[in-house]
C-alpha atoms as a PDB file:
ATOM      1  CA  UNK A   1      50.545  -5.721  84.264  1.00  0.00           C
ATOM      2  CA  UNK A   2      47.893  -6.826  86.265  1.00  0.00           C
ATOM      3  CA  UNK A   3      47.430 -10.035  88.160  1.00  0.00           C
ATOM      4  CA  UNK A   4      44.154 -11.546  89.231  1.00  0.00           C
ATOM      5  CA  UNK A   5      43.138 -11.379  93.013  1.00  0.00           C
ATOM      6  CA  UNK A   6      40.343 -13.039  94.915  1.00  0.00           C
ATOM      7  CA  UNK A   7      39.490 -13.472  98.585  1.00  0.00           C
ATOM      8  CA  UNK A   8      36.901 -15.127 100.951  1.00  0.00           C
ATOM      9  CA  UNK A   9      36.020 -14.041 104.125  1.00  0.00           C
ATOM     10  CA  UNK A  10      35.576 -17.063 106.233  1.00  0.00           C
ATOM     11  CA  UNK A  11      35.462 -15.866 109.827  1.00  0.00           C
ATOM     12  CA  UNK A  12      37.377 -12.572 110.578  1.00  0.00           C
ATOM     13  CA  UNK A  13      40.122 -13.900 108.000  1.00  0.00           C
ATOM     14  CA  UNK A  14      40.608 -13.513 104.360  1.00  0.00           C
ATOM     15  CA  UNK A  15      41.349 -16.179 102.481  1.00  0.00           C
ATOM     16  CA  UNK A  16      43.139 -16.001  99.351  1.00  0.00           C
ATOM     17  CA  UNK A  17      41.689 -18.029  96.366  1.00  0.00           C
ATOM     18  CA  UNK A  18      43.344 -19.612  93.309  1.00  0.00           C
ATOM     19  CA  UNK A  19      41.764 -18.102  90.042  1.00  0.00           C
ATOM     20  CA  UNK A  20      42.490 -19.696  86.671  1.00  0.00           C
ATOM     21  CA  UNK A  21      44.026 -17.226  84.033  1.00  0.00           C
ATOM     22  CA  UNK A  22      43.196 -17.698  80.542  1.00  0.00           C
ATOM     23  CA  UNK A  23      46.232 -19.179  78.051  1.00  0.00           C
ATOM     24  CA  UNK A  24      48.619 -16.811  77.144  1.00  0.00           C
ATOM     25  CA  UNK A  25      46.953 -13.727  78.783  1.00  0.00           C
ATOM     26  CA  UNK A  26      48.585 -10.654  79.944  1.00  0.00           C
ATOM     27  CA  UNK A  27      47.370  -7.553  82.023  1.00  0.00           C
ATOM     28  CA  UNK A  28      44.449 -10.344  83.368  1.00  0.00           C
ATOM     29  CA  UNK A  29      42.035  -8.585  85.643  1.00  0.00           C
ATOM     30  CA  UNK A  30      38.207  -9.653  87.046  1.00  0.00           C
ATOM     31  CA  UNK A  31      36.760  -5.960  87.787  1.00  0.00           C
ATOM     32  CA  UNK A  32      33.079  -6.634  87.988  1.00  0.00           C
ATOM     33  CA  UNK A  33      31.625  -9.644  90.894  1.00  0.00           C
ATOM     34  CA  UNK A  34      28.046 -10.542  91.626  1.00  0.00           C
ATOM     35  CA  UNK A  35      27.281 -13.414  94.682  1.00  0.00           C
ATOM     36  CA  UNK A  36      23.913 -15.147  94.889  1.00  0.00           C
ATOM     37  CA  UNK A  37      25.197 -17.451  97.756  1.00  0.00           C
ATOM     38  CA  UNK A  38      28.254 -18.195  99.095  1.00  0.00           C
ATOM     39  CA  UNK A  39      28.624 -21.243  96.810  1.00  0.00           C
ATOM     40  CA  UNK A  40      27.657 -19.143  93.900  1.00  0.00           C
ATOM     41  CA  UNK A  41      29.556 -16.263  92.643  1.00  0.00           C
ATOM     42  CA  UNK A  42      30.191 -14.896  88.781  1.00  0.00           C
ATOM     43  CA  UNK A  43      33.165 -12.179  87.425  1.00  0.00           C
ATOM     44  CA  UNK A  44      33.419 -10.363  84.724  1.00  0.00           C
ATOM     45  CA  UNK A  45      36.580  -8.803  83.602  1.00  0.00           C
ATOM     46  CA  UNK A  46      39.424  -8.965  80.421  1.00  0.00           C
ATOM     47  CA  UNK A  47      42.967  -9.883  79.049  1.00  0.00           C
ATOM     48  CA  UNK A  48      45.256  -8.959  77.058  1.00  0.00           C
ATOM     49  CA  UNK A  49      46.891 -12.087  74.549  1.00  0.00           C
ATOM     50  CA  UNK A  50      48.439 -12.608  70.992  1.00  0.00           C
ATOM     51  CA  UNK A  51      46.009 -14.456  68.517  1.00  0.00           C
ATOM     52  CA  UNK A  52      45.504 -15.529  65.442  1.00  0.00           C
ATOM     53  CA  UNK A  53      45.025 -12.042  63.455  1.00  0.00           C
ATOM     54  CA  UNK A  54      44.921 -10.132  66.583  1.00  0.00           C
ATOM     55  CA  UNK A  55      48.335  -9.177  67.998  1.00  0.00           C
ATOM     56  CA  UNK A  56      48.133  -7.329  71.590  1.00  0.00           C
ATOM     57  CA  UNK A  57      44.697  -8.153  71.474  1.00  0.00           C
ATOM     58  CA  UNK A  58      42.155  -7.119  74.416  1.00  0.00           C
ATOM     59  CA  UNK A  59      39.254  -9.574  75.210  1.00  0.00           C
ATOM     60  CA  UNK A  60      36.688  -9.938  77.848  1.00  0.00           C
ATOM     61  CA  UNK A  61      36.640 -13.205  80.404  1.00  0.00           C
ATOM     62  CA  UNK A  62      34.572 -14.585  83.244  1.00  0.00           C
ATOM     63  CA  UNK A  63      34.295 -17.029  85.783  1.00  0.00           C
ATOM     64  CA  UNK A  64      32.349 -18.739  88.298  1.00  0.00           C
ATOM     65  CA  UNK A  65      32.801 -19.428  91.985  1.00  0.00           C
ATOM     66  CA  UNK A  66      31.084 -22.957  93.317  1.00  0.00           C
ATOM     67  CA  UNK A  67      32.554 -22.189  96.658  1.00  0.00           C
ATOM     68  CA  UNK A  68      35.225 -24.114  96.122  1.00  0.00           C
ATOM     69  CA  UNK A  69      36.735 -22.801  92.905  1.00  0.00           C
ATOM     70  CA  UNK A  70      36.936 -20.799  90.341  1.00  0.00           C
ATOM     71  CA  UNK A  71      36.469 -21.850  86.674  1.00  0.00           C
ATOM     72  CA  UNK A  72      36.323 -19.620  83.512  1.00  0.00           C
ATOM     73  CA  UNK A  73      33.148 -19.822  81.727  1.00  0.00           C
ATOM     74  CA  UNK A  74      32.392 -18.493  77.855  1.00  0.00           C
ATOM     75  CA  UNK A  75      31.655 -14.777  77.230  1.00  0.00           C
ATOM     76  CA  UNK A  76      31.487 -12.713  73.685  1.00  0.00           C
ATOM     77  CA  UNK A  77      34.338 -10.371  73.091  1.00  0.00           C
ATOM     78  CA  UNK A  78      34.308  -8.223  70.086  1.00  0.00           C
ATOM     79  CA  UNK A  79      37.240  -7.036  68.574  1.00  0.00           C
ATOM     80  CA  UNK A  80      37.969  -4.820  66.290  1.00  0.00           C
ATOM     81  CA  UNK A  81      41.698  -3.158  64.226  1.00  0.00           C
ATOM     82  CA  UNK A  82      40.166   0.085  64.932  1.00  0.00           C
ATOM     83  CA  UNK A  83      42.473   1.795  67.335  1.00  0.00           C
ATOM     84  CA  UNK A  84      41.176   2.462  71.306  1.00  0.00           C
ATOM     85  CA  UNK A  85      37.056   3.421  71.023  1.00  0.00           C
ATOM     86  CA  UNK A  86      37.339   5.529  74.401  1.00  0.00           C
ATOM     87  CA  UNK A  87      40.913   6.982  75.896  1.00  0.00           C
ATOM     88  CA  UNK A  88      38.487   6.757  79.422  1.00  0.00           C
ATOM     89  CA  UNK A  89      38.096   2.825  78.943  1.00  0.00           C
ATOM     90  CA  UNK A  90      40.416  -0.397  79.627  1.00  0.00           C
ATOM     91  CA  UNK A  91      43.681  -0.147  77.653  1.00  0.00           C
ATOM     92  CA  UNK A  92      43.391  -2.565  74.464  1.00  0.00           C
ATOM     93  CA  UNK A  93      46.049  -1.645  72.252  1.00  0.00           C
ATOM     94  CA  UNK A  94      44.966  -1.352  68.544  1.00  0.00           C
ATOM     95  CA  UNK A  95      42.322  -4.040  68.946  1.00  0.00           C
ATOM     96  CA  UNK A  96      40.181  -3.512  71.649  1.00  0.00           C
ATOM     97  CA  UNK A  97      37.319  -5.227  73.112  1.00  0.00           C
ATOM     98  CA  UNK A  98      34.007  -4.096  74.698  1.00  0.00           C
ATOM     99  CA  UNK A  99      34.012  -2.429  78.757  1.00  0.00           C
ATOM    100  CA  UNK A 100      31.824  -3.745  80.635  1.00  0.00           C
ATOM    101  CA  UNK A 101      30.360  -1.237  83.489  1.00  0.00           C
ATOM    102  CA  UNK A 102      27.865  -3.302  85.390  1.00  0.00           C
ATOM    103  CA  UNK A 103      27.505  -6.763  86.496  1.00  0.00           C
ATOM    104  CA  UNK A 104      23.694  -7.557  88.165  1.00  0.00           C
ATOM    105  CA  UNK A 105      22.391 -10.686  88.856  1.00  0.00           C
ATOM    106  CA  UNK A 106      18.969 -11.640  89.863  1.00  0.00           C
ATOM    107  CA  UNK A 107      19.663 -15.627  89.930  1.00  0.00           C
ATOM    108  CA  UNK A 108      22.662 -18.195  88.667  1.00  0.00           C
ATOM    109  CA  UNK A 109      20.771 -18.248  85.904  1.00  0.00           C
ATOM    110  CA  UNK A 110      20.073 -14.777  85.092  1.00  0.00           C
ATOM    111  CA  UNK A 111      22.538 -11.683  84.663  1.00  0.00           C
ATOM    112  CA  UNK A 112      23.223  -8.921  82.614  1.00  0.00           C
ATOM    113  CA  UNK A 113      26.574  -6.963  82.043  1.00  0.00           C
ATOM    114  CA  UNK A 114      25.882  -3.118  80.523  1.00  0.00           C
ATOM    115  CA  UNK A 115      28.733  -1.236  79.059  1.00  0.00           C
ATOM    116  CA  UNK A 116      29.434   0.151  75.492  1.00  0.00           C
ATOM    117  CA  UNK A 117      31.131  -1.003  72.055  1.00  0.00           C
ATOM    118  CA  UNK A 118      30.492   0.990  69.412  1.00  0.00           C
ATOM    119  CA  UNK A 119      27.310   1.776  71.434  1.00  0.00           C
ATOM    120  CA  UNK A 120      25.516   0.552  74.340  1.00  0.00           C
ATOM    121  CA  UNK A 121      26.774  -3.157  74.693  1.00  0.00           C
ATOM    122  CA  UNK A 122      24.527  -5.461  76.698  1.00  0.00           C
ATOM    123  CA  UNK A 123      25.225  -9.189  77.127  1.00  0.00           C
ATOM    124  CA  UNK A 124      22.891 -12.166  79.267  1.00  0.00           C
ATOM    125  CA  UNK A 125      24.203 -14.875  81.424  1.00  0.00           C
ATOM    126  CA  UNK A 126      21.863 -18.594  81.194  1.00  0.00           C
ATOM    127  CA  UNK A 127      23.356 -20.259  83.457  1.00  0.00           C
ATOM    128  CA  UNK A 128      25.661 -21.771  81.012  1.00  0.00           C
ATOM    129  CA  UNK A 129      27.461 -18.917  79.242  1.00  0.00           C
ATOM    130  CA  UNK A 130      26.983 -15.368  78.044  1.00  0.00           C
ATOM    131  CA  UNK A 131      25.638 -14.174  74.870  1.00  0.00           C
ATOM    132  CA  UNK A 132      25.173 -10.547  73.082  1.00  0.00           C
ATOM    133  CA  UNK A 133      21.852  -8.982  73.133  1.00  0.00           C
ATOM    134  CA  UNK A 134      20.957  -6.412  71.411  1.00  0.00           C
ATOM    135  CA  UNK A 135      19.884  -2.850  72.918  1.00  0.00           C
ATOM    136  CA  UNK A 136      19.317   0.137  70.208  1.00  0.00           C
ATOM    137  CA  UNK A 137      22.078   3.344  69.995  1.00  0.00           C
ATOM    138  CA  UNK A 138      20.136   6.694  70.608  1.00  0.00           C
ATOM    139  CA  UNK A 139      18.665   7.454  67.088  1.00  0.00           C
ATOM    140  CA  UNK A 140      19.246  11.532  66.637  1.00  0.00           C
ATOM    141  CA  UNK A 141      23.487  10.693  67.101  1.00  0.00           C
ATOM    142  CA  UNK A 142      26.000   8.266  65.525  1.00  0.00           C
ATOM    143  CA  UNK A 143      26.218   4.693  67.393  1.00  0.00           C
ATOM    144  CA  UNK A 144      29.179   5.227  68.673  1.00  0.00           C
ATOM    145  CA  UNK A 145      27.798   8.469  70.809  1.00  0.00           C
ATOM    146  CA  UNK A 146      25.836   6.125  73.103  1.00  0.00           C
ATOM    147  CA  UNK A 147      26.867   4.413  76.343  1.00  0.00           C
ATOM    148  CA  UNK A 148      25.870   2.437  79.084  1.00  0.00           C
ATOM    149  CA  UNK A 149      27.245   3.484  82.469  1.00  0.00           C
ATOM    150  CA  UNK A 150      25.182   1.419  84.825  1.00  0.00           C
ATOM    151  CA  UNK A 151      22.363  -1.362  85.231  1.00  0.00           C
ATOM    152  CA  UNK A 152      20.471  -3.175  87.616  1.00  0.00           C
ATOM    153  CA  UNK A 153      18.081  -5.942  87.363  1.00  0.00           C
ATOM    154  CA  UNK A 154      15.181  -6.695  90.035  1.00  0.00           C
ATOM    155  CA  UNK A 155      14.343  -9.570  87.873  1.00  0.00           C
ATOM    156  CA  UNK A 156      14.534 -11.014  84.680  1.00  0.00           C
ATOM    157  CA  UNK A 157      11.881  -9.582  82.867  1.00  0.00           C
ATOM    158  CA  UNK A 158      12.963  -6.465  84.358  1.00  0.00           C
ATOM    159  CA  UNK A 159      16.185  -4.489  84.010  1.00  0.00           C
ATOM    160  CA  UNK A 160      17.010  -1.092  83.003  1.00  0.00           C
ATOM    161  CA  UNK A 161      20.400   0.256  81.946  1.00  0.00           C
ATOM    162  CA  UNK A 162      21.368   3.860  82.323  1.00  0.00           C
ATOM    163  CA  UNK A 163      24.466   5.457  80.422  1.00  0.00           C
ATOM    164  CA  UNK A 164      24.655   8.980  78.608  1.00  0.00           C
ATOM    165  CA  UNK A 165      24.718  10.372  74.650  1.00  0.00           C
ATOM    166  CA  UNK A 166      27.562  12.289  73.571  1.00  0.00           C
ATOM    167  CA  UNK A 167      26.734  15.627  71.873  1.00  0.00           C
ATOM    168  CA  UNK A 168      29.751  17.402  71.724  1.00  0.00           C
ATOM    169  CA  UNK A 169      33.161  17.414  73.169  1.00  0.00           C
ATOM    170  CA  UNK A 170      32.480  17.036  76.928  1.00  0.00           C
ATOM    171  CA  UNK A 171      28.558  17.618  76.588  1.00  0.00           C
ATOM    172  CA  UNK A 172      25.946  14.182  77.456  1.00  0.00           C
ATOM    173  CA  UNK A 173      22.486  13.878  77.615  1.00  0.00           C
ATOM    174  CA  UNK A 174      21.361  11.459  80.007  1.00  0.00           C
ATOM    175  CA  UNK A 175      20.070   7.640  78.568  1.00  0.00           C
ATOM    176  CA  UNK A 176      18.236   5.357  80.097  1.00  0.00           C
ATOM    177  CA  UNK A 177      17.024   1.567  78.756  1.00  0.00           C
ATOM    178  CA  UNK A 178      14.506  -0.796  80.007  1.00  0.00           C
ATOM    179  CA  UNK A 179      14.461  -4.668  79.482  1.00  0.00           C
ATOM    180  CA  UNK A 180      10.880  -6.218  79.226  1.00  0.00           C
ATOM    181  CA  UNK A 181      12.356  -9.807  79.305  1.00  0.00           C
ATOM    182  CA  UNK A 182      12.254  -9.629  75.341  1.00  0.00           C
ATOM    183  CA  UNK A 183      13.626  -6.446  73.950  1.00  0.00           C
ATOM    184  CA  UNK A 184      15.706  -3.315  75.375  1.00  0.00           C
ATOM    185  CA  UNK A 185      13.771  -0.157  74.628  1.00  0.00           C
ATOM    186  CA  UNK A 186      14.918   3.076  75.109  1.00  0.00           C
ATOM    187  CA  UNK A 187      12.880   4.589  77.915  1.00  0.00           C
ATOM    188  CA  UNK A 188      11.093   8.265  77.572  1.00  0.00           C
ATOM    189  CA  UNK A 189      12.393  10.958  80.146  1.00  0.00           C
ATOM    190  CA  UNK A 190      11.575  13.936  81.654  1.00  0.00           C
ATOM    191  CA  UNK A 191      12.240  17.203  79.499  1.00  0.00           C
ATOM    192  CA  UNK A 192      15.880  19.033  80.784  1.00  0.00           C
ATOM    193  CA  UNK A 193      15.986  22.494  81.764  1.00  0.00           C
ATOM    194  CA  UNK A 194      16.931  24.673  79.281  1.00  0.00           C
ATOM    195  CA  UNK A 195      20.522  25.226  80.826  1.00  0.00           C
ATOM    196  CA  UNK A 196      21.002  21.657  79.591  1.00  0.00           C
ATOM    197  CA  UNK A 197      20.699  22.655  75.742  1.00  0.00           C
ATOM    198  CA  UNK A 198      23.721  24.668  75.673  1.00  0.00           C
ATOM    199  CA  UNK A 199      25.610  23.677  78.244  1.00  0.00           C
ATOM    200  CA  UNK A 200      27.572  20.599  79.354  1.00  0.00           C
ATOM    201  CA  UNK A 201      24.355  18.638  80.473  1.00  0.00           C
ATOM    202  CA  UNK A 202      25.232  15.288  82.739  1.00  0.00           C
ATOM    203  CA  UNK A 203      25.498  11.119  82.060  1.00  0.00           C
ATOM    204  CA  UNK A 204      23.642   8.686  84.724  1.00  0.00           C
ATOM    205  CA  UNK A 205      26.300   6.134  85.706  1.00  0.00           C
ATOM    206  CA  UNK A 206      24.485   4.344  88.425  1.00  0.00           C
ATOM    207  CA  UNK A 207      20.865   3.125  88.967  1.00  0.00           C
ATOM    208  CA  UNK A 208      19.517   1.163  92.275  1.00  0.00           C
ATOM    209  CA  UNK A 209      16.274  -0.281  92.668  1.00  0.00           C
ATOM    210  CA  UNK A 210      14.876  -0.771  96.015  1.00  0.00           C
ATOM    211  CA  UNK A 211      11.302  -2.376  94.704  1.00  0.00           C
ATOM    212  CA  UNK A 212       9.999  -2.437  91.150  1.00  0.00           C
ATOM    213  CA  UNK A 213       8.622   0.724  91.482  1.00  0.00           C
ATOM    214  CA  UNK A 214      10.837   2.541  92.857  1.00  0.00           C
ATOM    215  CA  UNK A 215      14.282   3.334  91.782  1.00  0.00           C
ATOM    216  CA  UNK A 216      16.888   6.060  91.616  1.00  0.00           C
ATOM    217  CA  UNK A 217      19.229   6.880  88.676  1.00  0.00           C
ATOM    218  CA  UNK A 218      22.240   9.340  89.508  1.00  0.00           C
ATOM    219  CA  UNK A 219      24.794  11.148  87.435  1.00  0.00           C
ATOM    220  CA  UNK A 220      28.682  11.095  87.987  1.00  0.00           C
ATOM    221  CA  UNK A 221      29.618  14.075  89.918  1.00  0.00           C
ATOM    222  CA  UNK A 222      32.274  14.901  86.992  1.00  0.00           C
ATOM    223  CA  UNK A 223      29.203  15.231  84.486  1.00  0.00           C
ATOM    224  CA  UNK A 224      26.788  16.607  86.616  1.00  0.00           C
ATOM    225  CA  UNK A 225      25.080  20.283  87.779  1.00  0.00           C
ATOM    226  CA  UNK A 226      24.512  21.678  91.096  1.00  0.00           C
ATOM    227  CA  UNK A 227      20.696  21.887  89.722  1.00  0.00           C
ATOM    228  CA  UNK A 228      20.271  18.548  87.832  1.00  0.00           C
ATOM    229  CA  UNK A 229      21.909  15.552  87.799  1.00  0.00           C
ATOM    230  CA  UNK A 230      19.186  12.546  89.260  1.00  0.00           C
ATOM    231  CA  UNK A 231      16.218  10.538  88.293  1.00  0.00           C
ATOM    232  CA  UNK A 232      13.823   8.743  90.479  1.00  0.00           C
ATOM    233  CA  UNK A 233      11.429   5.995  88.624  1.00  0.00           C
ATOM    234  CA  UNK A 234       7.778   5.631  90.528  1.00  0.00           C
ATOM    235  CA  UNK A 235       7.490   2.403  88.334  1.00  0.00           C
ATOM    236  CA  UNK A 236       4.526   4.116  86.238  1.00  0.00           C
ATOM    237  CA  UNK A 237       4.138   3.755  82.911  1.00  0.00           C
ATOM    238  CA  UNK A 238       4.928   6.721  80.623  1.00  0.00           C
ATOM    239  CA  UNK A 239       5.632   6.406  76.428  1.00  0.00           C
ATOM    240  CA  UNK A 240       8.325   5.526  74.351  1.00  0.00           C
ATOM    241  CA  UNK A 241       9.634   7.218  71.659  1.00  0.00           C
ATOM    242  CA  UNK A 242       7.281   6.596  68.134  1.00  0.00           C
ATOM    243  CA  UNK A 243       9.948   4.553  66.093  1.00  0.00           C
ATOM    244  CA  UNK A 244       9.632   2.142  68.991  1.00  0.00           C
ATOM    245  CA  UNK A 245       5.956   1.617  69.011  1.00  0.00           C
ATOM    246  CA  UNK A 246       3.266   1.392  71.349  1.00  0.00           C
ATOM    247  CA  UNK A 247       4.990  -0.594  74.210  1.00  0.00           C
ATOM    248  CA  UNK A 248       4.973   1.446  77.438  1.00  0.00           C
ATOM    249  CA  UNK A 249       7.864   2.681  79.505  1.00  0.00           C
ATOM    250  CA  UNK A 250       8.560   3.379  82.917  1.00  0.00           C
ATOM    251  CA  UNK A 251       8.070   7.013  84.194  1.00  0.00           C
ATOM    252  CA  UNK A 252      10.789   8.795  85.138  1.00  0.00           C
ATOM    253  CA  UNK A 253      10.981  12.204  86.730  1.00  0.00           C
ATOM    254  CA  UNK A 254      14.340  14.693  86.636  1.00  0.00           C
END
């Protein structure tokens, strides 16, 4: 089982820091760690505990760092008696929660964690707690196809979320999301090659932002091509899909 661990650097010298471990949890790790200052710091990460209805139960956690200590703060964790959603993610047991991929925070009162659950999972930090929000499944597959892999935020009104769609055993399409400071929208992108439509295509599982108009989103190197497997954003605006209106998206290019 696993054992939470965190360190500060003060000097040349680690320090070793106590961290508070939810009642009754098991297999307790914080995976994911964003610092705004070194009295500010927030994790991200899960447990495994016996509760009411839910026996072996997986379920998400987080804390907070006020340079002096660490204390757990709330965070939504869906759950479900459906057996693992992804063999790839955190172990859960018959009742698994959501996997968070990406912690980014733009102040202590502004972060996002992107992962999937059933779909692309996306949930915002206020500086008091964290809460769902909602970010729309690819439309042409099941929800359960789509993923987030990666996210970044240069601010809060602007965030984007990359991840892949499923299409067969092995085979993604590449998905990318923007966050307008109101909605998640599914941003257009660049047409594949036609190698892409029959063979095993590629995922993005990383995006970094230098400015707001520039950014690069990359592919794992397990999913991608010798030919294809990057983005860069020149922070134009392109189109969105129709079913999600007029609203403009950023312009990618492969």
């Amino acid at each position: 089982g696993n054992h939470p661990i965190a360190d500060e650097l003060i000097g040349s010298k680690w320090k070793s820091l106590s961290v508070p471990t939810p009642k009754g949890s098991t297999d307790f790790s914080l995976y994911k760690l964003d610092c705004q200052s070194s009295t500010w710091c927030i994790a991200v990460g899960s447990y495994v505990a016996n509760k009411p209805n839910y026996v072996d139960a997986q379920f998400l956690t987080s804390e907070v760092w006020n340079g002096s200590t660490w204390r757990i703060v709330t965070i939504f964790s869906p759950r479900t008696y459906a057996h693992q959603i992804d063999p790839g993610s955190t172990p859960g047991g018959d009742h698994p929660t959501a996997s968070p991929q990406q912690l980014s925070c733009v102040t202590e009162t502004f972060c996002v964690i992107a992962g999937f659950w059933k779909g692309v999972f996306v949930e915002q930090w206020d500086g008091q707690g964290w809460s769902e929000v909602t970010a729309p499944n690819y439309f042409w597959r099941p929800p359960g196809d789509s993923e987030f892999s990666g996210g970044t935020c240069i601010s809060s009104s602007n965030c984007l979320a990359t991840g892949g769609i499923a299409v067969s055993n092995g085979a993604w399409r590449p998905l990318i999301e923007r966050w307008n400071g109101q909605t998640w929208t599914i941003v257009k992108l660049p047409a594949l090659p036609k190698i892409f439509r029959h063979g095993t295509g590629f995922r993005l599982t990383q995006v970094e932002c230098v400015t707001s108009n520039f950014c690069v989103a990359f592919g794992d190197p397990g999913f991608g091509s010798p030919t294809l497997n990057a983005m860069k954003w020149n922070g134009g605006l392109g189109r969105t899909y129709p079913f999600q209106g007029a609203e403009p998206s950023p312009h990618f290019s492969a």
